[in-house]
Protein backbone atom coordinates (compact mmCIF):
# COMPACT_ATOMS: atom_id res chain seq x y z
CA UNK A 1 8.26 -0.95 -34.44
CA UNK A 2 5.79 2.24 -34.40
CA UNK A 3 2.47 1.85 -33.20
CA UNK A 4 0.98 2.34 -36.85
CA UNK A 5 2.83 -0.27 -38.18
CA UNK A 6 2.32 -2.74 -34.82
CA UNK A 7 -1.42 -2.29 -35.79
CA UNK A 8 -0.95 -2.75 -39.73
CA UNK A 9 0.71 -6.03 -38.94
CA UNK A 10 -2.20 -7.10 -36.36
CA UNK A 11 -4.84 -5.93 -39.62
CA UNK A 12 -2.92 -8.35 -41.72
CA UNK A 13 -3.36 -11.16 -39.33
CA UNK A 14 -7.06 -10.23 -39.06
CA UNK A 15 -7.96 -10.72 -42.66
CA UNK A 16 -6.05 -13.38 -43.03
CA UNK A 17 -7.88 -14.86 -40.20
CA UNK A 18 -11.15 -13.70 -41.52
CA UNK A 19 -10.39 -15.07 -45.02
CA UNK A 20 -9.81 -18.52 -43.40
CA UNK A 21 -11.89 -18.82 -41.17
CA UNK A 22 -13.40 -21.78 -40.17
CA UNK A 23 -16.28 -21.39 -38.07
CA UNK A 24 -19.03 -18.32 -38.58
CA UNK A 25 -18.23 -16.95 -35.21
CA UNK A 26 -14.79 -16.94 -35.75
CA UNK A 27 -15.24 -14.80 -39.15
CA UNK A 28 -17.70 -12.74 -37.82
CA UNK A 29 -15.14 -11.72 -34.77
CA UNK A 30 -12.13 -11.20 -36.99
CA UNK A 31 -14.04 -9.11 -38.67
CA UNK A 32 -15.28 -7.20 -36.17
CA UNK A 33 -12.11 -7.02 -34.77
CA UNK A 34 -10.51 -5.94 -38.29
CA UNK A 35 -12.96 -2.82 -38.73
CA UNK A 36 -12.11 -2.10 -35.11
CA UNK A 37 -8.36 -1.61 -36.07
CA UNK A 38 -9.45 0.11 -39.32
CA UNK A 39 -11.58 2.33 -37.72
CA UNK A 40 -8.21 3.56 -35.71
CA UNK A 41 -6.46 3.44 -38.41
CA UNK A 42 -8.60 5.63 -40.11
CA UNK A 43 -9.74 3.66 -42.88
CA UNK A 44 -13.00 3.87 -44.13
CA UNK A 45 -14.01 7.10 -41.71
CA UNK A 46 -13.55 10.13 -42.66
CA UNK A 47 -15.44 12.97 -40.82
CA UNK A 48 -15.40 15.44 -43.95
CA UNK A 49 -17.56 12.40 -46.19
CA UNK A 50 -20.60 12.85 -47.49
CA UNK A 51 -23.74 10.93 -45.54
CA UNK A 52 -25.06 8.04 -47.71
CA UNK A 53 -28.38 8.99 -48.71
CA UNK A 54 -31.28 6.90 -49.85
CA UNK A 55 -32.03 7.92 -53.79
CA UNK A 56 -35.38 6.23 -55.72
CA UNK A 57 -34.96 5.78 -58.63
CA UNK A 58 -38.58 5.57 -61.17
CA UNK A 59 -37.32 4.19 -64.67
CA UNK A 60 -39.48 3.93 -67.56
CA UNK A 61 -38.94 0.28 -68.79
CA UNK A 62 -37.99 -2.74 -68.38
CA UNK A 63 -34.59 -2.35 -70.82
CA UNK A 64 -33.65 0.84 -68.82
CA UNK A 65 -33.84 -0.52 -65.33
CA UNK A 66 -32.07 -3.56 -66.57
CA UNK A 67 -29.22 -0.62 -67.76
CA UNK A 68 -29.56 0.77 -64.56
CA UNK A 69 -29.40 -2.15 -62.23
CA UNK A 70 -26.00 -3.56 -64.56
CA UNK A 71 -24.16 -0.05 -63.92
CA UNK A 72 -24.84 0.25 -60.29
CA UNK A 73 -23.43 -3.41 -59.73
CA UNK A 74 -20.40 -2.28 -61.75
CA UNK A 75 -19.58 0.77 -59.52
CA UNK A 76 -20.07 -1.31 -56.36
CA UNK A 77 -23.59 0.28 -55.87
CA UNK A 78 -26.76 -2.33 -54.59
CA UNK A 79 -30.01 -1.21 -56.15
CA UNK A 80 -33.26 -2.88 -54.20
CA UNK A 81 -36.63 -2.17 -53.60
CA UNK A 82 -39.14 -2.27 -51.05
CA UNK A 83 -42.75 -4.43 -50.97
CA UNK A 84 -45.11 -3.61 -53.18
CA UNK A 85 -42.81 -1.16 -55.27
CA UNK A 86 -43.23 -1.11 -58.97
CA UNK A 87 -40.41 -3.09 -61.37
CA UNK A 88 -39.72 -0.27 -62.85
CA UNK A 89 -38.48 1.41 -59.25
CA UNK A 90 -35.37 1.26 -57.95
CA UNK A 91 -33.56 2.27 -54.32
CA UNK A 92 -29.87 2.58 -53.56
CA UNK A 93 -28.06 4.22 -50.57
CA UNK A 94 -25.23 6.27 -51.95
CA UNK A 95 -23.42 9.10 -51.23
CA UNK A 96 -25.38 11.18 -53.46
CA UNK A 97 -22.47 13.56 -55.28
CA UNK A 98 -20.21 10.12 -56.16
CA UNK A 99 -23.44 8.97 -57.54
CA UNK A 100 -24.06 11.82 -59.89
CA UNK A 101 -20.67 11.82 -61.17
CA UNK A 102 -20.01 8.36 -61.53
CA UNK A 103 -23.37 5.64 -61.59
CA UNK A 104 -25.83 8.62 -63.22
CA UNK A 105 -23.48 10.09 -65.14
CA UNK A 106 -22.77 6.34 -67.61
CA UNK A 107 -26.52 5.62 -67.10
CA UNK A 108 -27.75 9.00 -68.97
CA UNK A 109 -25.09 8.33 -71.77
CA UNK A 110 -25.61 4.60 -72.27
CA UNK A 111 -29.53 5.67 -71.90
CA UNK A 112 -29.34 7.55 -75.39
CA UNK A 113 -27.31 4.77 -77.12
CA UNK A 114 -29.92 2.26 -75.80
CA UNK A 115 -32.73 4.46 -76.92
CA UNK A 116 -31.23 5.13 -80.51
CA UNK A 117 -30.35 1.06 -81.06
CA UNK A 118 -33.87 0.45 -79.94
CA UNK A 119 -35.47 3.14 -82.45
CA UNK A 120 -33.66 1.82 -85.40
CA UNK A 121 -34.71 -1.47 -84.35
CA UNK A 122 -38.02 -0.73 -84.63
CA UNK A 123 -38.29 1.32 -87.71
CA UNK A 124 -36.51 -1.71 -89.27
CA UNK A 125 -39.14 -4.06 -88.18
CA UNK A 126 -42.16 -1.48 -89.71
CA UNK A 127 -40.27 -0.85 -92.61
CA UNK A 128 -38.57 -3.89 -93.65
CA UNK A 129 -40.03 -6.80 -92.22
CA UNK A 130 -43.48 -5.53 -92.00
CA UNK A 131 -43.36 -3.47 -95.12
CA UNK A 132 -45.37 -0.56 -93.44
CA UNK A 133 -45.46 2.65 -92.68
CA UNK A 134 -45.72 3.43 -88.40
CA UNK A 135 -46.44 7.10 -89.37
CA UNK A 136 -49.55 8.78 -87.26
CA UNK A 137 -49.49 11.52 -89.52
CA UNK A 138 -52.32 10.34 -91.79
CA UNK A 139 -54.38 8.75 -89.44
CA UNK A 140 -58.53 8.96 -89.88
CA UNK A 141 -60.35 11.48 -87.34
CA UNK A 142 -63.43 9.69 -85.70
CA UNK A 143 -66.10 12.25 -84.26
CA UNK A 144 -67.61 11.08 -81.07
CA UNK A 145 -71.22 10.01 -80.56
CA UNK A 146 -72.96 12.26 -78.01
């Protein structure tokens, strides 16, 4: 047996261990263990990668952070924010290129579909329901007291 496969087979044990396990401790030192192996494996290290860096992320509304936070749990990404950050801000540690091509990439395109079904929305609502017109075009001009 070669010493790549002698290790494979002790990585197998290891999650099935950690998938069982019964106690805390016991999960918490399979997987320690397991990351150990995979770390000589090679698995999840690779020295060429791209550092994780920490993005914010300042939305406009409620309905696109909502997008946002729905297509970052999709692609494996966890937004979060810090104290005393606004709703409408957003963190996530990614590597940033992935990010772009992947997580920013949907968001911009869904964006413009979310945008459009809201807009037609609303001029339904001022047209239809409320049988007005939402034009500013012909509003009145007030002159300021001084």
């Amino acid at each position: 047996m070669s010493g790549d496969q002698h290790i494979r087979d002790k990585l197998a044990k290891l999650e099935a261990l950690f998938a069982r396990g019964a106690t805390e401790g016991e999960r918490a030192a399979a997987g320690a263990a397991r990351d150990r192996l995979q770390e000589r494996l090679g698995y999840g290290f690779d020295e060429n990668a791209e550092p994780e860096v920490e993005l914010k992320m300042s939305l406009n509304d409620t309905w696109s952070v909502r997008l946002f936070i729905a297509i970052c749990r999709k692609h494996g990404v966890s937004p979060y924010r810090y104290p005393r950050q606004r709703r409408t801000t957003l963190m996530v540690n990614v590597q940033e290129s992935v990010f772009d091509e992947t997580v920013w990439k949907e968001y911009c395109d869904l964006q413009g579909h979310l945008f459009e079904y809201i807009n037609e929305m609303v001029e339904h609502l001022i047209s239809d329901a409320m049988l007005s017109d939402g034009s500013d075009d012909n509003l009145d001009q007030k002159l300021l007291n001084r």
